[in-house]
C-alpha atoms as a PDB file:
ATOM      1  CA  UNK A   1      24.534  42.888  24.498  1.00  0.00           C
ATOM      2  CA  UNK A   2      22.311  45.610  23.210  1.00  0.00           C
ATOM      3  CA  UNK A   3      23.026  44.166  19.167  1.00  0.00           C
ATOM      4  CA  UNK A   4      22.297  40.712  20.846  1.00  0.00           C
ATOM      5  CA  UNK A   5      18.905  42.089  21.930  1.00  0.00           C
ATOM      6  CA  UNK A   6      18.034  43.612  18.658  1.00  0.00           C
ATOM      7  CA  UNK A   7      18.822  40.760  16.671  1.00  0.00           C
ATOM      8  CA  UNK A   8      16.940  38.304  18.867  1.00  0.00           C
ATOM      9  CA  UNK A   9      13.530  40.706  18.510  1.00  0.00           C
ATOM     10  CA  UNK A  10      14.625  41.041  15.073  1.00  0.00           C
ATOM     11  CA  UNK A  11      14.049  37.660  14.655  1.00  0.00           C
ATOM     12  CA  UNK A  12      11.127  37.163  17.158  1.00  0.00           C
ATOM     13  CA  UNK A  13       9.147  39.736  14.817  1.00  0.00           C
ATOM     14  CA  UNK A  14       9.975  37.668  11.511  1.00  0.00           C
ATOM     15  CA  UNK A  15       9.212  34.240  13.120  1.00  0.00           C
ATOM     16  CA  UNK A  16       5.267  34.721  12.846  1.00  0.00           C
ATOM     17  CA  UNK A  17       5.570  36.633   9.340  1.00  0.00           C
ATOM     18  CA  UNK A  18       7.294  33.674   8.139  1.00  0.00           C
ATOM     19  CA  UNK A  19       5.522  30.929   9.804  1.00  0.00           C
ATOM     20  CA  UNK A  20       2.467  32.987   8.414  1.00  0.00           C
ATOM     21  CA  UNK A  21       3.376  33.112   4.735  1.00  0.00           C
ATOM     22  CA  UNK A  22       4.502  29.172   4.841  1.00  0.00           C
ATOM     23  CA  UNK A  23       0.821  28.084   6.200  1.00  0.00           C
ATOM     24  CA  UNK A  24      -0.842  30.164   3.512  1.00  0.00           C
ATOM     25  CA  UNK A  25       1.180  28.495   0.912  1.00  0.00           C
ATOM     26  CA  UNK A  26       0.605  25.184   2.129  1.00  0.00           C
ATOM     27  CA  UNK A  27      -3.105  25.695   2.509  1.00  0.00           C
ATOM     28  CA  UNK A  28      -3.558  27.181  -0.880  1.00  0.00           C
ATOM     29  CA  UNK A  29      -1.304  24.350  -2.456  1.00  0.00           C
ATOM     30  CA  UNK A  30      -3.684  22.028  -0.487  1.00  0.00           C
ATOM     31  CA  UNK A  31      -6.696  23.241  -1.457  1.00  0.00           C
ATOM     32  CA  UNK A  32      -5.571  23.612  -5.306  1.00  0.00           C
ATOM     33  CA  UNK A  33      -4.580  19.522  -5.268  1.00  0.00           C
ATOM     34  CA  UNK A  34      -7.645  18.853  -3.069  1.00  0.00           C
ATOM     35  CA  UNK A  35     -10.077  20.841  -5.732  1.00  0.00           C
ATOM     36  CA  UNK A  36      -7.775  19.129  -8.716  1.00  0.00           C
ATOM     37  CA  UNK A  37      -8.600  15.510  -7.317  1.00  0.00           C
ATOM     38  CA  UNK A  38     -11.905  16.176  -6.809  1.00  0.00           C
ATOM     39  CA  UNK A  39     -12.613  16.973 -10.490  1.00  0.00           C
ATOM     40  CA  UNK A  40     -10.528  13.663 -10.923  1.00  0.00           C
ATOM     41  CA  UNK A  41     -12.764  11.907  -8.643  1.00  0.00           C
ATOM     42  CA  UNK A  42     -16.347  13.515 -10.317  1.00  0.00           C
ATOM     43  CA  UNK A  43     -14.943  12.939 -14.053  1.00  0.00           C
ATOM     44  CA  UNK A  44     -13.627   9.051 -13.288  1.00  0.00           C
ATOM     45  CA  UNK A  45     -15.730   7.955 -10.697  1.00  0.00           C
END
């Protein structure tokens, strides 16, 4: 049970980390194609 326990908090503790470090990346790969089509936009348009 105890191993159970640890594993589960283990886990609990990553979660956010992870969930963290994905919404960065996503935001910063956002922002880069947002900035990119924005250029686009100003040199085309």
């Amino acid at each position: 049970m105890n191993d159970e326990l640890d594993v589960k908090t283990g886990v609990t503790d990553t979660l956010p980390t992870v969930l963290a470090a994905v919404v960065s990346k996503s935001l910063m790969v956002v922002v880069i194609v947002g900035s990119i089509s924005l250029a686009v936009v100003r040199c085309f348009g």
